[in-house]
C-alpha atoms as a PDB file:
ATOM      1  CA  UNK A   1     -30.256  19.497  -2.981  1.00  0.00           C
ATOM      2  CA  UNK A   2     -32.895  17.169  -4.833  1.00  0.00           C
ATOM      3  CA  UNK A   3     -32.353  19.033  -7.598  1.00  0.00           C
ATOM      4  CA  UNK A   4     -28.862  19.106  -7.790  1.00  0.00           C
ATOM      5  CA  UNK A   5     -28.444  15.182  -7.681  1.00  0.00           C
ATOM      6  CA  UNK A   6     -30.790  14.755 -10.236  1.00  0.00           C
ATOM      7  CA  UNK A   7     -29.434  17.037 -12.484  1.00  0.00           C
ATOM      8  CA  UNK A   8     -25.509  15.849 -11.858  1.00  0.00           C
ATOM      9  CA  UNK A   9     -27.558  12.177 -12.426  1.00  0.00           C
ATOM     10  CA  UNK A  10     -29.220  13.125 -15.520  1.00  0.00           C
ATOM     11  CA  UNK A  11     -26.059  14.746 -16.802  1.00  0.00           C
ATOM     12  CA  UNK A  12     -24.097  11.384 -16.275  1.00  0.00           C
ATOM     13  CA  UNK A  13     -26.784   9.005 -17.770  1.00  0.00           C
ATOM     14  CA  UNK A  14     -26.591  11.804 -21.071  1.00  0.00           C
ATOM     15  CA  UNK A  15     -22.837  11.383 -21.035  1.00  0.00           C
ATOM     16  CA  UNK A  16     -22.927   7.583 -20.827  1.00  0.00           C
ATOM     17  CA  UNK A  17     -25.217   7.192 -23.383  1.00  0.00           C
ATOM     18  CA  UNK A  18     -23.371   9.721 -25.667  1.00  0.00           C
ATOM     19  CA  UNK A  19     -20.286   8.242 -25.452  1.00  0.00           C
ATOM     20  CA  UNK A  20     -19.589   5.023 -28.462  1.00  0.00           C
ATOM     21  CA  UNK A  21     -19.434   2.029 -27.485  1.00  0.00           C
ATOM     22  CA  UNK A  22     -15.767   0.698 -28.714  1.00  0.00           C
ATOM     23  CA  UNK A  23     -13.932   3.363 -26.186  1.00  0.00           C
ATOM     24  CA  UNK A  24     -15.594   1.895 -23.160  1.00  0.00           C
ATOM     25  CA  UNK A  25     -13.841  -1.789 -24.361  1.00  0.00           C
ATOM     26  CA  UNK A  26     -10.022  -2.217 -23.930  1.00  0.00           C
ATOM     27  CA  UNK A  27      -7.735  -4.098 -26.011  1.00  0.00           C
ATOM     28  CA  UNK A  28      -7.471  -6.911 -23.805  1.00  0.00           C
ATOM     29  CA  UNK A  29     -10.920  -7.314 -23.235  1.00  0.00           C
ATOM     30  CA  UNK A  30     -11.708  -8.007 -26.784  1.00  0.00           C
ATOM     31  CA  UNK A  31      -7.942  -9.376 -28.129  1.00  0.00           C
ATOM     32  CA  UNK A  32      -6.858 -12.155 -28.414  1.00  0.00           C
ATOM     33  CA  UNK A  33      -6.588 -14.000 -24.604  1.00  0.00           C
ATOM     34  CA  UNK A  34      -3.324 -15.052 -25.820  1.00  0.00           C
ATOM     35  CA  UNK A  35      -1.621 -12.020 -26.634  1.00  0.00           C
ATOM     36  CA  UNK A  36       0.719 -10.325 -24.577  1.00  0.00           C
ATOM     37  CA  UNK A  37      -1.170  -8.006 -23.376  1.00  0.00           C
ATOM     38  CA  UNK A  38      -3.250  -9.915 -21.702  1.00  0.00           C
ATOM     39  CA  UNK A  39      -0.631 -12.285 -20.343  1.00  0.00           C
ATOM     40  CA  UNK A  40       0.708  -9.229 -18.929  1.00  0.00           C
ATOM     41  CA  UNK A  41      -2.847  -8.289 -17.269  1.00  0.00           C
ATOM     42  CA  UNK A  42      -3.376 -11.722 -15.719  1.00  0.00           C
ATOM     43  CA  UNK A  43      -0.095 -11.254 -14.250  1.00  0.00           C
ATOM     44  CA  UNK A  44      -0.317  -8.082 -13.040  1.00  0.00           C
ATOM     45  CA  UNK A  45      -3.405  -8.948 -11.310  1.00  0.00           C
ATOM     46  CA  UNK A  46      -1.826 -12.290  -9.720  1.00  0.00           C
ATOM     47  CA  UNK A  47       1.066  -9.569  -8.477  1.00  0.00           C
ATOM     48  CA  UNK A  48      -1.219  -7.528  -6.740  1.00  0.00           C
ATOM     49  CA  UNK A  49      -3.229 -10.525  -4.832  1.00  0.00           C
ATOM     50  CA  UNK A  50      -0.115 -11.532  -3.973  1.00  0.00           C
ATOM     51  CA  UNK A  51       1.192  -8.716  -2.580  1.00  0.00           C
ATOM     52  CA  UNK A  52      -1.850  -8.319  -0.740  1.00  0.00           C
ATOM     53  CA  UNK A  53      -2.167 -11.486   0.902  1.00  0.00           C
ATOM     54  CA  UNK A  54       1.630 -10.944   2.228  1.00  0.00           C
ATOM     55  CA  UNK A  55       0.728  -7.627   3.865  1.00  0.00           C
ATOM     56  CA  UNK A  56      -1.773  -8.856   5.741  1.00  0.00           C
ATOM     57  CA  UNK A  57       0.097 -11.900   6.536  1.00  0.00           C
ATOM     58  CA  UNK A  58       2.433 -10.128   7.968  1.00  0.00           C
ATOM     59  CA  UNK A  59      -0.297  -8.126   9.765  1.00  0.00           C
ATOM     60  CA  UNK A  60      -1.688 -10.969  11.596  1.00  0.00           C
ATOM     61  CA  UNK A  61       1.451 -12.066  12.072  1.00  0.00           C
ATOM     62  CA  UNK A  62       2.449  -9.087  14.124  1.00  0.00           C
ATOM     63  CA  UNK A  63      -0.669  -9.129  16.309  1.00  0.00           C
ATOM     64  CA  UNK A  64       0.222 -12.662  17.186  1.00  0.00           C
ATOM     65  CA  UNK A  65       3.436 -11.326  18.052  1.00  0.00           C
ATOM     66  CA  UNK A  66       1.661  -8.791  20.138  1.00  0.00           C
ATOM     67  CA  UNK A  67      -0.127 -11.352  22.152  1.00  0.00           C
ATOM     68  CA  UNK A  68       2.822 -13.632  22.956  1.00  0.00           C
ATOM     69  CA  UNK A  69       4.531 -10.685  24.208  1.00  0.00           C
ATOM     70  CA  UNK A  70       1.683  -9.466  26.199  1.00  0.00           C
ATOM     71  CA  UNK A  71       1.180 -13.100  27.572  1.00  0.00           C
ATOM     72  CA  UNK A  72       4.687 -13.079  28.671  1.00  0.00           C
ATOM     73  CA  UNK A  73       4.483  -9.550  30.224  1.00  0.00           C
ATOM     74  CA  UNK A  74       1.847 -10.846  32.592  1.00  0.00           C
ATOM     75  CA  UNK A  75       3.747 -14.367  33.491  1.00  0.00           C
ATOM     76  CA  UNK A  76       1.473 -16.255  31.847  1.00  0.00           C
ATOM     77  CA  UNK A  77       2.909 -19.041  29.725  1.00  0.00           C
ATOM     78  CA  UNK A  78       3.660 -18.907  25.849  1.00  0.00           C
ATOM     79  CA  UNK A  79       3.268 -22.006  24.418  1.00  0.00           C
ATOM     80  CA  UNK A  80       6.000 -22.300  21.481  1.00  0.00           C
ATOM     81  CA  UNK A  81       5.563 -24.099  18.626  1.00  0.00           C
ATOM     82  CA  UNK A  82       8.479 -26.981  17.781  1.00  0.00           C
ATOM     83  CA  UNK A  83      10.451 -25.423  15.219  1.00  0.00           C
ATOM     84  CA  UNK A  84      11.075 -22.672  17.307  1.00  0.00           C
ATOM     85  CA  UNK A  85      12.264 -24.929  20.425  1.00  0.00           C
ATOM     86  CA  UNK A  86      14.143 -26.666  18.064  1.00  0.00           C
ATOM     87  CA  UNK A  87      16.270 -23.337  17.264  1.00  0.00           C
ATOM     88  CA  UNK A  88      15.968 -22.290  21.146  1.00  0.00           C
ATOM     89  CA  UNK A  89      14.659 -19.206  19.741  1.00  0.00           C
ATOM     90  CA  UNK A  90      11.612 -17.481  21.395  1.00  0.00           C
END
């Protein structure tokens, strides 16, 4: 098993070290930061935070919901917060 990992590591350093050094850079790493490309990128990546901070919003937000309903399974009170008295929504 030693040997195996240090041959598949060996084999990967070798590889690595073979390879030249402009295909391991991208376009937008070494363009322009202005060009559309790498608007594009920057937006891309604020996309995907975004869309990961509402999923687990909305994940918290249903294990609150959980515990409200749980609270009012067992008779205990549920304290509501004013917007939602204001509706009369629970």
């Amino acid at each position: 098993m030693t040997r195996l990992v240090s041959w598949t590591a060996f084999v990967v350093a070798a590889v690595a070290l073979a390879t030249p050094k402009p295909v391991l850079a991208c376009a937008v790493c070494f363009g322009d930061p202005n060009s559309p490309m790498a608007v594009g990128a920057s937006w891309g990546v604020l996309l995907l935070v975004g869309v990961t901070a509402a999923v687990l919003s909305a994940f918290a937000g249903f294990f609150l919901y959980l515990v409200k309903r749980s609270r009012m399974a067992l008779g205990q009170p549920v304290e509501l917060s004013r917007s939602s008295q204001a509706s009369g929504s629970m």
